[in-house]
Structure formats: C-alpha cells, structure tokens
N, C-alpha and C. Protein backbone atom coordinates (compact mmCIF):
# COMPACT_ATOMS: atom_id res chain seq x y z
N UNK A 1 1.42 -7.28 -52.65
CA UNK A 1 2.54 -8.20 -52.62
C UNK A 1 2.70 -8.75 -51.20
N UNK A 2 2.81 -9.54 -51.18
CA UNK A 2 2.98 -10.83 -49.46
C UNK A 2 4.69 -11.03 -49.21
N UNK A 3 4.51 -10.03 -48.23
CA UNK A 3 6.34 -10.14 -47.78
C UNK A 3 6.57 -11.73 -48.02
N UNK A 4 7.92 -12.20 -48.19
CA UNK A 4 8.78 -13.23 -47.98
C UNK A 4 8.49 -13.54 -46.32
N UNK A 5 8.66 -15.26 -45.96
CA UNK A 5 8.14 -15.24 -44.68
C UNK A 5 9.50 -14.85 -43.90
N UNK A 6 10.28 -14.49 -44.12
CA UNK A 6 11.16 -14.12 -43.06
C UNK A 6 11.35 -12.51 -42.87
N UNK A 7 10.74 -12.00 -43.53
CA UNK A 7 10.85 -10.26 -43.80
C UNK A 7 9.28 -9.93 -42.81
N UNK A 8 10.06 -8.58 -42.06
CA UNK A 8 9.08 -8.19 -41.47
C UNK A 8 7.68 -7.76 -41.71
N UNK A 9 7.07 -7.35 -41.54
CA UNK A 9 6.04 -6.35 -42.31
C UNK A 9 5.78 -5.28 -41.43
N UNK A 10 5.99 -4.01 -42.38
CA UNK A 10 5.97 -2.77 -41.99
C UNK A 10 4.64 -2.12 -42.27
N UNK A 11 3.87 -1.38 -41.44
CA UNK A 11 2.56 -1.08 -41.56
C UNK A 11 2.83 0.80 -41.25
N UNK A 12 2.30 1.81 -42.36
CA UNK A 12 2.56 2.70 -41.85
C UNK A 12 0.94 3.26 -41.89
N UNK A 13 0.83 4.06 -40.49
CA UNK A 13 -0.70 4.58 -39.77
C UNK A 13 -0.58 5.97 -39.69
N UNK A 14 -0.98 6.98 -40.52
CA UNK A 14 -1.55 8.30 -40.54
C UNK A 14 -2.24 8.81 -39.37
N UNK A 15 -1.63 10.08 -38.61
CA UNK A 15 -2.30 10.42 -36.91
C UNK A 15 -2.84 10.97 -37.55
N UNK A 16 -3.35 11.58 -38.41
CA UNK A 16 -4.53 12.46 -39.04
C UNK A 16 -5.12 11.87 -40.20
N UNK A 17 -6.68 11.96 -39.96
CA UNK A 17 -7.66 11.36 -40.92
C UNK A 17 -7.02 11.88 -42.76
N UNK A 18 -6.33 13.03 -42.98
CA UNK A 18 -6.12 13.71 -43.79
C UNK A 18 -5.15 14.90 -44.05
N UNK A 19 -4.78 15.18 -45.28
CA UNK A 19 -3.99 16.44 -45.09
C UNK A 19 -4.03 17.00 -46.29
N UNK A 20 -3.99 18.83 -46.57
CA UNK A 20 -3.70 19.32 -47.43
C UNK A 20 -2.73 19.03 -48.43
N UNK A 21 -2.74 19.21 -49.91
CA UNK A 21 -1.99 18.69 -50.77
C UNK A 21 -0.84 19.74 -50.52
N UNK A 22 -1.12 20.84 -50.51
CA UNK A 22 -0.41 21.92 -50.86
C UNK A 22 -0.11 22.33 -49.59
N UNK A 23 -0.15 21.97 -48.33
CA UNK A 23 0.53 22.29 -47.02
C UNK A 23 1.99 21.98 -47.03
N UNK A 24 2.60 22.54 -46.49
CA UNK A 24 3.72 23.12 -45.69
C UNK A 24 4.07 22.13 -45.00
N UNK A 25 3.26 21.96 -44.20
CA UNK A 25 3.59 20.96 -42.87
C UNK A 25 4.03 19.65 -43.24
N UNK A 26 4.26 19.21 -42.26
CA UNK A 26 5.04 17.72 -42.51
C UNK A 26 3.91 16.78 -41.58
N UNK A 27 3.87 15.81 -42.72
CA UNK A 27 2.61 15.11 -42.09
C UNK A 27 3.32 13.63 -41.10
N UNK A 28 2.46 13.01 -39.86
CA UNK A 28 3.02 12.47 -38.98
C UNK A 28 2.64 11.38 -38.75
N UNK A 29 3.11 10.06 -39.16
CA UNK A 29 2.85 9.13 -39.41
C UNK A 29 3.70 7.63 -38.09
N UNK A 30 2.35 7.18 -37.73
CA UNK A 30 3.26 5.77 -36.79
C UNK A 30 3.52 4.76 -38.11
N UNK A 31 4.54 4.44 -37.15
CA UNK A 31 5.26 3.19 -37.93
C UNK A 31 4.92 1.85 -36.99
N UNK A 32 4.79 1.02 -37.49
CA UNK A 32 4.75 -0.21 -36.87
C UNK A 32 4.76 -1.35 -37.72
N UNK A 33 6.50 -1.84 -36.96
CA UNK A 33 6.91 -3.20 -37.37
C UNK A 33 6.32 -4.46 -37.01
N UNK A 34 5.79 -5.51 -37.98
CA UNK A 34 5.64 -6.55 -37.54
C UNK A 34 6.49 -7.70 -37.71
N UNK A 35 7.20 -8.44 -36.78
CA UNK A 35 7.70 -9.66 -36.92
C UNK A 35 7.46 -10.40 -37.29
N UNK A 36 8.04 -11.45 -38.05
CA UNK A 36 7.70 -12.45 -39.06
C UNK A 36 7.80 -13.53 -38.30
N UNK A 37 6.84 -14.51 -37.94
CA UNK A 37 7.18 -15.72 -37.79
C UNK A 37 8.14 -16.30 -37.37
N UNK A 38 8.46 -17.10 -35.91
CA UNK A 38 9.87 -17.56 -35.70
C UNK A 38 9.88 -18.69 -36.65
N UNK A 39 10.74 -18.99 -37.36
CA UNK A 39 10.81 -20.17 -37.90
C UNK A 39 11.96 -20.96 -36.79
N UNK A 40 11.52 -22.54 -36.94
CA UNK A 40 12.72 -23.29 -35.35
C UNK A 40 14.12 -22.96 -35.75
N UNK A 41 14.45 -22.74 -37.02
CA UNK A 41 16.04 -22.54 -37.14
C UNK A 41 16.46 -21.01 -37.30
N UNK A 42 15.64 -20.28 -36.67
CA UNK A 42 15.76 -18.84 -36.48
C UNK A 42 17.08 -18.49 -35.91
N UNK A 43 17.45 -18.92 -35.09
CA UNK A 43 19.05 -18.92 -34.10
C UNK A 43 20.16 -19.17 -34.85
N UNK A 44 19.63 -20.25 -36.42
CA UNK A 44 21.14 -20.50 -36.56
C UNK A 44 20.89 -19.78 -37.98
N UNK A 45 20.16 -18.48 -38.43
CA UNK A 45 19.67 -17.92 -39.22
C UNK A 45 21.30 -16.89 -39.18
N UNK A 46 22.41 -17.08 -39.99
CA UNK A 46 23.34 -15.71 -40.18
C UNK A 46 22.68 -14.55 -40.73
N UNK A 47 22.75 -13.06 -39.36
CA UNK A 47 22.61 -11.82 -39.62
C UNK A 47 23.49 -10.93 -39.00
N UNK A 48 23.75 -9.86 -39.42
CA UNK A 48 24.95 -9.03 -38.54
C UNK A 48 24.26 -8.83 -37.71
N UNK A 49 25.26 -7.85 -36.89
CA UNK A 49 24.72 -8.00 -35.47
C UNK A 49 23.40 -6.83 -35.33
N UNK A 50 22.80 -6.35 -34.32
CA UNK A 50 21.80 -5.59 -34.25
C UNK A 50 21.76 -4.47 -33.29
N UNK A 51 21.63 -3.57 -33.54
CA UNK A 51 21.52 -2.65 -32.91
C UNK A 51 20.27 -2.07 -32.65
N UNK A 52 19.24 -2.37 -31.35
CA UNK A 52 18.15 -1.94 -31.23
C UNK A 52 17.76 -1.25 -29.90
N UNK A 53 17.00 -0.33 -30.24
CA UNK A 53 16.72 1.16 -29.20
C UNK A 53 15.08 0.33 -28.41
N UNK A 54 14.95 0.18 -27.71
CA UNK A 54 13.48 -0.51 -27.18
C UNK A 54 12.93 0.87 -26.17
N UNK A 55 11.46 1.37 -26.65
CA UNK A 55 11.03 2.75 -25.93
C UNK A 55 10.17 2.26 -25.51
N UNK A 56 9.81 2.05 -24.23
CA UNK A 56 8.99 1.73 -23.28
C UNK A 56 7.97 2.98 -22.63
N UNK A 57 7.06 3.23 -22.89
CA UNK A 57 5.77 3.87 -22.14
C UNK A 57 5.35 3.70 -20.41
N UNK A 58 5.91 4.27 -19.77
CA UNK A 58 5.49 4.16 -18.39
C UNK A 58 4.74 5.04 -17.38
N UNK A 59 4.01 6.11 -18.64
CA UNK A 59 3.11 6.99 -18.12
C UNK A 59 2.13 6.52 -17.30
N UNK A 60 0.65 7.07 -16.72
CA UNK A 60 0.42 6.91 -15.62
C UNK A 60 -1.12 6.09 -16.45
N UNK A 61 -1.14 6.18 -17.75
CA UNK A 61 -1.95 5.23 -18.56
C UNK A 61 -1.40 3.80 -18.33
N UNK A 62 -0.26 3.42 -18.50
CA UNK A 62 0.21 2.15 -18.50
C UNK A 62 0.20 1.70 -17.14
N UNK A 63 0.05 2.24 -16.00
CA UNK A 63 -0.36 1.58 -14.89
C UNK A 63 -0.95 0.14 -15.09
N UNK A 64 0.13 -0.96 -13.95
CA UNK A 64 -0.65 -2.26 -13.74
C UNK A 64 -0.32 -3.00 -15.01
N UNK A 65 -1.36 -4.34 -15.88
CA UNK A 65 -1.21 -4.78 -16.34
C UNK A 65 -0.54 -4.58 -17.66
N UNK A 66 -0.63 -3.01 -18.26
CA UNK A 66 -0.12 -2.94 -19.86
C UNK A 66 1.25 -2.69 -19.63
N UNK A 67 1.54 -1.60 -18.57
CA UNK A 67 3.18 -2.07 -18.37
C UNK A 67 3.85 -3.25 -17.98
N UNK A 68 2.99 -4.11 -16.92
CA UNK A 68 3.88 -5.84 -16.81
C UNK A 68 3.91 -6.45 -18.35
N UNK A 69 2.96 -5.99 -19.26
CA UNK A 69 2.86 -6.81 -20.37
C UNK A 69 3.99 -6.27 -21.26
N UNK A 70 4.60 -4.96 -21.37
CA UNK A 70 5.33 -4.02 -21.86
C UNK A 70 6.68 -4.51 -21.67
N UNK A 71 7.00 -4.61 -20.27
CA UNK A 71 8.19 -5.09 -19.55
C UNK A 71 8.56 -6.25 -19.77
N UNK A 72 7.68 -7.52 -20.24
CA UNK A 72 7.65 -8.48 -20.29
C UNK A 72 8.23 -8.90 -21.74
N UNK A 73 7.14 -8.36 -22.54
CA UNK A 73 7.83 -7.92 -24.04
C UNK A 73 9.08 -7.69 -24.42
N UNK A 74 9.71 -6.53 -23.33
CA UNK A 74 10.88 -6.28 -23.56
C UNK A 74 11.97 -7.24 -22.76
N UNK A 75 11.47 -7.53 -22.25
CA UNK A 75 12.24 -8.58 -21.73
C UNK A 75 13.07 -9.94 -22.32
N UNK A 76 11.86 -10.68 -23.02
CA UNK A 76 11.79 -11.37 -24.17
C UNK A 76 12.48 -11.18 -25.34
N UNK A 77 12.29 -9.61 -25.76
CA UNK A 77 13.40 -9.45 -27.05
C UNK A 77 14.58 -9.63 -26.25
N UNK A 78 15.26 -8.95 -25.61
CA UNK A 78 16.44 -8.74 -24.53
C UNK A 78 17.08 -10.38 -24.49
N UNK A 79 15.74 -10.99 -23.75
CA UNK A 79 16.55 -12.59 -23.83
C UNK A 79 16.86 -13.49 -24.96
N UNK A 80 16.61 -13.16 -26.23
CA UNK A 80 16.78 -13.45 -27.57
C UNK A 80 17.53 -12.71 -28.49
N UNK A 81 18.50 -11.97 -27.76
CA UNK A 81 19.29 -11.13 -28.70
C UNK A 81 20.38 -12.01 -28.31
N UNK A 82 21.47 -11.78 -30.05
CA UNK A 82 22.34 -12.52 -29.63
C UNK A 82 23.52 -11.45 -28.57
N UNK A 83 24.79 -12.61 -28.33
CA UNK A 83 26.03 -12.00 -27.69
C UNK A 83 26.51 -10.42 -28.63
N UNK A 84 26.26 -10.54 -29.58
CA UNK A 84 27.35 -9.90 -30.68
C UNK A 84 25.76 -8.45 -31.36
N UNK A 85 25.02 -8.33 -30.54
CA UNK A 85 23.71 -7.64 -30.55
C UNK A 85 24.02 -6.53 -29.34
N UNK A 86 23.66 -5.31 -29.68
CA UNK A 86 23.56 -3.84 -28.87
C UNK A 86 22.17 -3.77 -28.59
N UNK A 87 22.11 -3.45 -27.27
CA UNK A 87 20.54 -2.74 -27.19
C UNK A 87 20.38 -1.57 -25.77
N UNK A 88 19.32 -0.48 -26.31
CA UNK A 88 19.64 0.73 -25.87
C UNK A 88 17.87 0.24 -25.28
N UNK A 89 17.58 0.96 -23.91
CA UNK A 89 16.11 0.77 -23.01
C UNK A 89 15.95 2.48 -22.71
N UNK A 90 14.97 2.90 -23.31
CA UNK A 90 14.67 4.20 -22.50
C UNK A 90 13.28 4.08 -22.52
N UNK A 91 12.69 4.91 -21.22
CA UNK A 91 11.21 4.95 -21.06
C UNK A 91 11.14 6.59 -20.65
N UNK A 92 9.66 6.67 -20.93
CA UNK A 92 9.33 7.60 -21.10
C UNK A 92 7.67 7.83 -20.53
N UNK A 93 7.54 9.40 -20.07
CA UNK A 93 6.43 9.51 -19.53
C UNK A 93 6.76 10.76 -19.86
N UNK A 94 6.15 12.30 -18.83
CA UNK A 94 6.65 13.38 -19.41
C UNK A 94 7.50 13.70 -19.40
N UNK A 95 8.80 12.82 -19.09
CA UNK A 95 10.22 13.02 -18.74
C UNK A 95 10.40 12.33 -19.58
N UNK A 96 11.79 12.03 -19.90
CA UNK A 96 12.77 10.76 -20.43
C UNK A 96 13.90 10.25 -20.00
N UNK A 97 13.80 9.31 -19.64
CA UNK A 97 15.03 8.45 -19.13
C UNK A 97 15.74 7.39 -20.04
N UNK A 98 16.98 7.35 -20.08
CA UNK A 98 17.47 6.27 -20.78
C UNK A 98 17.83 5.21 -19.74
N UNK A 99 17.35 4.35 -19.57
CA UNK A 99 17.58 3.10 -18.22
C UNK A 99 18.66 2.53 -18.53
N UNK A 100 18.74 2.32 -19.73
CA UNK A 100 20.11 1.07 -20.52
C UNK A 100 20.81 2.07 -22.36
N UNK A 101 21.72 2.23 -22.02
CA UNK A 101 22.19 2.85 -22.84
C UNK A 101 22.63 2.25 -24.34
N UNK A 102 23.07 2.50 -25.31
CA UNK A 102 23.23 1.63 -25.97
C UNK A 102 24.72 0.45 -25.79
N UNK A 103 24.34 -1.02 -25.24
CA UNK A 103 25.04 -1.39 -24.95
C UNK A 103 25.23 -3.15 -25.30
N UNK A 104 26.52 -3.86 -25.64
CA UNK A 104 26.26 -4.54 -25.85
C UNK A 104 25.97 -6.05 -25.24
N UNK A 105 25.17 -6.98 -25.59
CA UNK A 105 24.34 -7.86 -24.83
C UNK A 105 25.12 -9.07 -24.64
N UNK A 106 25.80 -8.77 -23.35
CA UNK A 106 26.96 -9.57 -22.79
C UNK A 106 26.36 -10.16 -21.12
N UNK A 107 25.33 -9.47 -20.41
CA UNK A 107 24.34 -9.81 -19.26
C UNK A 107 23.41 -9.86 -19.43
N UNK A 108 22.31 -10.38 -19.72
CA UNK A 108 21.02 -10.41 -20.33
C UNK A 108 20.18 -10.05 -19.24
N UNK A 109 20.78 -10.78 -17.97
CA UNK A 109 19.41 -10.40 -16.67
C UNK A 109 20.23 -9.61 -16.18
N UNK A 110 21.18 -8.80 -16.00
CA UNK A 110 21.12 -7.25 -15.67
C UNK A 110 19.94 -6.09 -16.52
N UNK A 111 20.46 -6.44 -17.88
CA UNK A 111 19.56 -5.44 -18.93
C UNK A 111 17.88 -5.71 -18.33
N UNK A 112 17.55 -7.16 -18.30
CA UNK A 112 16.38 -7.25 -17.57
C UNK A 112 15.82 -6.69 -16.77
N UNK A 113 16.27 -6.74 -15.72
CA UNK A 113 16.20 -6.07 -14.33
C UNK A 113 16.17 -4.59 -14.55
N UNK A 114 17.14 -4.26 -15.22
CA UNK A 114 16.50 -2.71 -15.69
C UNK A 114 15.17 -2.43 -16.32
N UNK A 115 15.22 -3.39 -16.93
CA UNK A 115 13.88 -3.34 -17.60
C UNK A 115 12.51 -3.40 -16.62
N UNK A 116 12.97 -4.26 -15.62
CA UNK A 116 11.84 -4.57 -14.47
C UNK A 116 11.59 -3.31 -13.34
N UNK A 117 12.63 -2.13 -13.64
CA UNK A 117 12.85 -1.53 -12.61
C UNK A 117 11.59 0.27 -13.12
N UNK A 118 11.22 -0.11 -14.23
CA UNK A 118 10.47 0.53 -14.78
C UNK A 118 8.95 0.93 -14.13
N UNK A 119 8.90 1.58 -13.55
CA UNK A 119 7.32 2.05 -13.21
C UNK A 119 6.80 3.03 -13.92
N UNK A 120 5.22 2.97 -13.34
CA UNK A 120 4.23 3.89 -13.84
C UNK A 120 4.19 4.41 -13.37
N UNK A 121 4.29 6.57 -14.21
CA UNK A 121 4.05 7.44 -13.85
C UNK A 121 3.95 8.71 -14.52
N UNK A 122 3.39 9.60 -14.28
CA UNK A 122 3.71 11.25 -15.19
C UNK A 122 2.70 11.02 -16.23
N UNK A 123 2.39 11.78 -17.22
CA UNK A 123 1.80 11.80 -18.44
C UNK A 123 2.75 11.38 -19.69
N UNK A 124 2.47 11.63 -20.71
CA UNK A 124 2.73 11.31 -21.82
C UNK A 124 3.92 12.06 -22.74
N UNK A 125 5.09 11.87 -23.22
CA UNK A 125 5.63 11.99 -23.80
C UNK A 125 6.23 11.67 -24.70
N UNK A 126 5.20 10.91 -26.29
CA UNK A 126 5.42 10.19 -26.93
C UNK A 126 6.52 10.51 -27.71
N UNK A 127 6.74 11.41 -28.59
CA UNK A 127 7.41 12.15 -29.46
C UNK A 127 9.03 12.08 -28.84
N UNK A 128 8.70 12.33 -27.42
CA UNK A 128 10.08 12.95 -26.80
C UNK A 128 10.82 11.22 -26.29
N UNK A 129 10.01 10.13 -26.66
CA UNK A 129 10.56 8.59 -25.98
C UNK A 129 11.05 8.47 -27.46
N UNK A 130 10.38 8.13 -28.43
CA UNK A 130 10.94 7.91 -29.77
C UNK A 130 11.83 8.79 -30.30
N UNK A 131 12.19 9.84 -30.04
CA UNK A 131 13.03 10.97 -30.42
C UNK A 131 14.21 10.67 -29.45
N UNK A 132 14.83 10.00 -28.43
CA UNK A 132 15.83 9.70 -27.55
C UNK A 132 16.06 7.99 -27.41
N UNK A 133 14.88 7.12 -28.31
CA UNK A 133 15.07 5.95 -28.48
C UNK A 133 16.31 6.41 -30.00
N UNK A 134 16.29 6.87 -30.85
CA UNK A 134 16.95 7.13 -31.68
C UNK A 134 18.03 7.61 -31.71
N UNK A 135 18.00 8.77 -30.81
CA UNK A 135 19.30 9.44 -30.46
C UNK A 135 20.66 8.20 -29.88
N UNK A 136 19.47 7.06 -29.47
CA UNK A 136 20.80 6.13 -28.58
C UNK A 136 21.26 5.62 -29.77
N UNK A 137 20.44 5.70 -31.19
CA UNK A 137 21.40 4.81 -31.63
C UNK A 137 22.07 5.36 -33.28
N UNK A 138 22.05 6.26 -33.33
CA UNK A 138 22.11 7.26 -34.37
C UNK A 138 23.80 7.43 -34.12
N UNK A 139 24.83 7.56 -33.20
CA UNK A 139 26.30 8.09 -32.80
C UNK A 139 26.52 6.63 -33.75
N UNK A 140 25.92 5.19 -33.53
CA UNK A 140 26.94 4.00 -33.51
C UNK A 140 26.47 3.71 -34.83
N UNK A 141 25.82 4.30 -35.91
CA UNK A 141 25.16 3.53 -36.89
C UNK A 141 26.39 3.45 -37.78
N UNK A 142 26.07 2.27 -38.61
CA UNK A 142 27.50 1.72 -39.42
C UNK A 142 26.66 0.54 -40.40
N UNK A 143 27.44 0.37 -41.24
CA UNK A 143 27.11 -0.51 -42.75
C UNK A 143 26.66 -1.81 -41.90
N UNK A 144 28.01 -2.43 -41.97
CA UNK A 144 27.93 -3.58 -41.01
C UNK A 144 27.16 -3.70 -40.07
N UNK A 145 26.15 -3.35 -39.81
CA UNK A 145 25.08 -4.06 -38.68
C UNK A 145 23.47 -3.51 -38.84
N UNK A 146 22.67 -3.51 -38.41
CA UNK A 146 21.37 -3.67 -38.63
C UNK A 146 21.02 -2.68 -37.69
C-alpha cells in the first residue's frame, strides 16, 4: 500500500539478522521516519501543535562534516516549526545532555545556537540519547497535540 502523499512513511529495521520464535527476549528494532514531501501550501496545512524531542549524535564518530550536516538538519526542522510547536534538543555521546529542554518555539535562533553549540566527542551512547529524547517528552503528552 503507497502512503497518502502527505503521511509520513515509517520504515521499521531489525538490529539482528534474526530471532528465536520462542525467546524471551525482546527483540530491538530502529525506527525510521520518513517525511513526506513539502507540498508549497504545507504552512497553511491546519495541525495541532507538535511536540518534538530532536537526539543528536555527537560522539567522536560524528566528528567534522556528519555533525555540521546533523546540526544543520536540526536546525532546519527548528526553523520550520511553528510558534504554537514544543521542541526538546538532547545530544548524546557516552554521556547525555539535554541542551534544550522541552520548550516552546517562541526564539528560533536561540534554540539554534544551542543547537550549534554541539560538539564532537566521547563514544557512543545510542540507547541512552533515544531513551532521554523521550523522557523530554513523555511528562507533557496530551490528546491535543502531536
């Protein structure tokens, strides 16, 4: 079935080639959203407002170009959210930091600048960036908004 062009498409990726039927374990799967197409009247498109957690990678892999490209990314969503839109910035390496809390998008180039203030360093702490991208936004979740 071919999403509707305004619906995202959600792709889900298995970290293991395989798994027991009859295991126990809980099997661990990436998610990855794809955006649909801007269409030009995207802006005057009515949606509630949004509440989004953005987890940024700034381990010592992302050095240089994949983090400017990262930062940049996030930047971009940031400058396209509306007034009446929340958004929470944490990055992560073997630590976790929340840079921007969940907050709502009333300065766009402050949130930026946080975003820019992001370097490369430490190893990897994937689990523990997506596990505190959530936490920011799990207290505020409600019917009314996205």
């Amino acid at each position: 079935m071919i999403p509707p062009m305004n619906q995202p498409k959600i792709e889900i990726l298995p970290l293991k080639k395989g798994f027991l039927r009859a295991a126990a374990d809980a099997t661990h799967v990436l998610v990855r959203l794809v955006a649909p197409a801007q269409q030009a009247d995207a802006a005057e498109t009515p949606r509630a407002p949004l509440d989004l957690s953005l987890v940024i990678d700034r381990s010592g892999s992302m050095s240089g170009e994949p983090l400017e490209a990262a930062r940049e990314s996030a930047a971009r969503i940031v400058r396209g959210l509306r007034a009446d839109d929340r958004v929470a910035i944490v990055a992560f390496d073997s630590s976790i930091e929340v840079v921007q809390p969940l907050t709502q998008v009333t300065d766009r180039e402050a949130i930026v600048t946080r975003i820019k203030s992001i370097d490369a360093r430490g190893s990897t702490d994937l689990f523990g960036g997506w596990e505190e991208g959530v936490k920011q936004l799990a207290p505020f979740t409600r019917k009314d908004r996205i």
